[in-house]
C-alpha atoms as a PDB file:
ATOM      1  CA  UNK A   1      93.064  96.524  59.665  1.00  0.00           C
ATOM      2  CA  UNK A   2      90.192  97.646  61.686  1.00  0.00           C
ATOM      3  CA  UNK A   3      88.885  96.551  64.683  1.00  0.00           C
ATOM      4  CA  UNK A   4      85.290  95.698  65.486  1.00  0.00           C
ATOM      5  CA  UNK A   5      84.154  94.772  69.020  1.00  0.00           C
ATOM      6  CA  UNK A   6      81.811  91.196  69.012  1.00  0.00           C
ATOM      7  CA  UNK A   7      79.482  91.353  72.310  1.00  0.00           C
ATOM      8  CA  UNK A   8      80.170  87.656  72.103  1.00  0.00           C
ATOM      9  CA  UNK A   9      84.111  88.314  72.370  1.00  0.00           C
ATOM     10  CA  UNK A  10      85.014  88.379  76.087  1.00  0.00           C
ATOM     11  CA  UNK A  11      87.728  90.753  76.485  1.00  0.00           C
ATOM     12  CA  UNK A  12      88.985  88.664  79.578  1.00  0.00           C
ATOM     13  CA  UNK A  13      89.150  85.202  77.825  1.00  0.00           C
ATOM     14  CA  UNK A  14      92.697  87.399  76.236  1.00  0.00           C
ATOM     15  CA  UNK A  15      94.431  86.208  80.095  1.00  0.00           C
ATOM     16  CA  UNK A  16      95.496  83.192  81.119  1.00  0.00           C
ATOM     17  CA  UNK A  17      97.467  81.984  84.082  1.00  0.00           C
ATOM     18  CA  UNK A  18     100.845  79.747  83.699  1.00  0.00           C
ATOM     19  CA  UNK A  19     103.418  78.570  86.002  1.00  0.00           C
ATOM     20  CA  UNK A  20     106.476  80.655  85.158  1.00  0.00           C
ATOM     21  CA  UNK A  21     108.366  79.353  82.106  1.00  0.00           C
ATOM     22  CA  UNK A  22     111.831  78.298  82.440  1.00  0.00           C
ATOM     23  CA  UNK A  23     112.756  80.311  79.762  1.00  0.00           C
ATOM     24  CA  UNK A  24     111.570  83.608  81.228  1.00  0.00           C
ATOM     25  CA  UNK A  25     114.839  83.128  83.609  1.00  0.00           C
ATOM     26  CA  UNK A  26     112.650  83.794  86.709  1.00  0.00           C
ATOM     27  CA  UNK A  27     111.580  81.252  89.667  1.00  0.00           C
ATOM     28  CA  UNK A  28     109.404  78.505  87.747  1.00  0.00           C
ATOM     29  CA  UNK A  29     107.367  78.298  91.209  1.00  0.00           C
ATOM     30  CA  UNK A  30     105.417  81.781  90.112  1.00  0.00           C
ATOM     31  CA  UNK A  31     102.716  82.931  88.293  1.00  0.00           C
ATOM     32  CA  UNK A  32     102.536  84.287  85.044  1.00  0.00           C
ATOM     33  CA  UNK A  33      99.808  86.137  83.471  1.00  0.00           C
ATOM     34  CA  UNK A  34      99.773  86.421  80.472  1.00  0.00           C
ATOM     35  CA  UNK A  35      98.149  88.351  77.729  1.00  0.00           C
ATOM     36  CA  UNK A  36      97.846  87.186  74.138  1.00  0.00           C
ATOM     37  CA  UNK A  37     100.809  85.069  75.172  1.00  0.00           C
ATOM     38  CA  UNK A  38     102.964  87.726  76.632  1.00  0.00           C
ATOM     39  CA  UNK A  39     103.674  88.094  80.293  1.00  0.00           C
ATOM     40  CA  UNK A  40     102.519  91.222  81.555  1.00  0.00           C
ATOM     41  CA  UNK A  41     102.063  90.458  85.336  1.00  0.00           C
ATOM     42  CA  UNK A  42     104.139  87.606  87.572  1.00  0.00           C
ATOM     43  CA  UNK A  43     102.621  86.672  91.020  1.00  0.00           C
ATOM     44  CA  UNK A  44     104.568  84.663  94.014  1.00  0.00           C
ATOM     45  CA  UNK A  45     103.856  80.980  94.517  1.00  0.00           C
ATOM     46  CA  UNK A  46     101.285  81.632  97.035  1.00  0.00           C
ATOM     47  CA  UNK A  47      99.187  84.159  95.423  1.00  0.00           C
ATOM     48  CA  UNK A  48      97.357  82.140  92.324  1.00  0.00           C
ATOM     49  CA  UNK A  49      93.834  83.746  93.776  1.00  0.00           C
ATOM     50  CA  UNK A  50      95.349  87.328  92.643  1.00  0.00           C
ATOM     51  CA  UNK A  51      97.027  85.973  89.535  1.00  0.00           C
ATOM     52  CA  UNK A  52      93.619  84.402  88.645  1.00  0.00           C
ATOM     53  CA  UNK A  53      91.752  87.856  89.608  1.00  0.00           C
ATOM     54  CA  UNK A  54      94.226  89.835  87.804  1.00  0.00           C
ATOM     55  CA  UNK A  55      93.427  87.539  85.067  1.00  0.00           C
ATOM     56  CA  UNK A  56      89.323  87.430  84.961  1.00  0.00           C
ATOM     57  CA  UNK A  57      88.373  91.709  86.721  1.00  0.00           C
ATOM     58  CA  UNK A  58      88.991  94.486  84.795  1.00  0.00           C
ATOM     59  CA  UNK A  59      88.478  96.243  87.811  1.00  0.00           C
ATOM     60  CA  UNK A  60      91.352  94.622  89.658  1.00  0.00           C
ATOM     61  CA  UNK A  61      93.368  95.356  86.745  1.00  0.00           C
ATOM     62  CA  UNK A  62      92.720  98.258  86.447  1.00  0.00           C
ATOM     63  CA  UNK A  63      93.146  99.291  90.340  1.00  0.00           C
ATOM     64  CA  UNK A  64      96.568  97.005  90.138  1.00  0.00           C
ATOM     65  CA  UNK A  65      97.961  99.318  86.902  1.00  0.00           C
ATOM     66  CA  UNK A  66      96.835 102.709  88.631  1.00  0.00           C
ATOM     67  CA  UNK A  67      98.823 102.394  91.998  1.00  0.00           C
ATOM     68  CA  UNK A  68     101.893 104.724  92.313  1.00  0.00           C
ATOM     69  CA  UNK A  69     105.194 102.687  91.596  1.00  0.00           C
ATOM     70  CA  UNK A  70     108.049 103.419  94.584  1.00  0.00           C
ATOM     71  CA  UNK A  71     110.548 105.174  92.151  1.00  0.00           C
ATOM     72  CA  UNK A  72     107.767 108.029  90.691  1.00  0.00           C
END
């Protein structure tokens, strides 16, 4: 299957932003961003702006992936 890129496909419209599922076993109060479906970020209750951000800038997403993690 190949893949050809449509300059009327927006690469961001692949995010959304969900309240935590129950069955993801973590607090329902959070954020979940997802991609395709799958989680790939969680943000505390009071923090939909960044969830939302994560969601819509590559930029932010980016910046977010590239910091250094405490156990490297």
């Amino acid at each position: 299957m190949s893949y050809k890129p449509n300059s009327d496909n927006d690469p961001n419209e692949i995010y959304a932003v969900i309240a935590t599922p129950a069955e993801l076993g973590g607090p329902t109060d959070w954020w979940t961003v997802t991609a395709h479906g799958v989680p790939v970020r969680h943000f505390p209750p009071d923090k939909r702006d960044l969830a939302e951000r994560f969601a819509t800038d590559p930029a932010y997403r980016q910046q977010y992936a590239s910091k250094k993690k405490a156990y490297d």
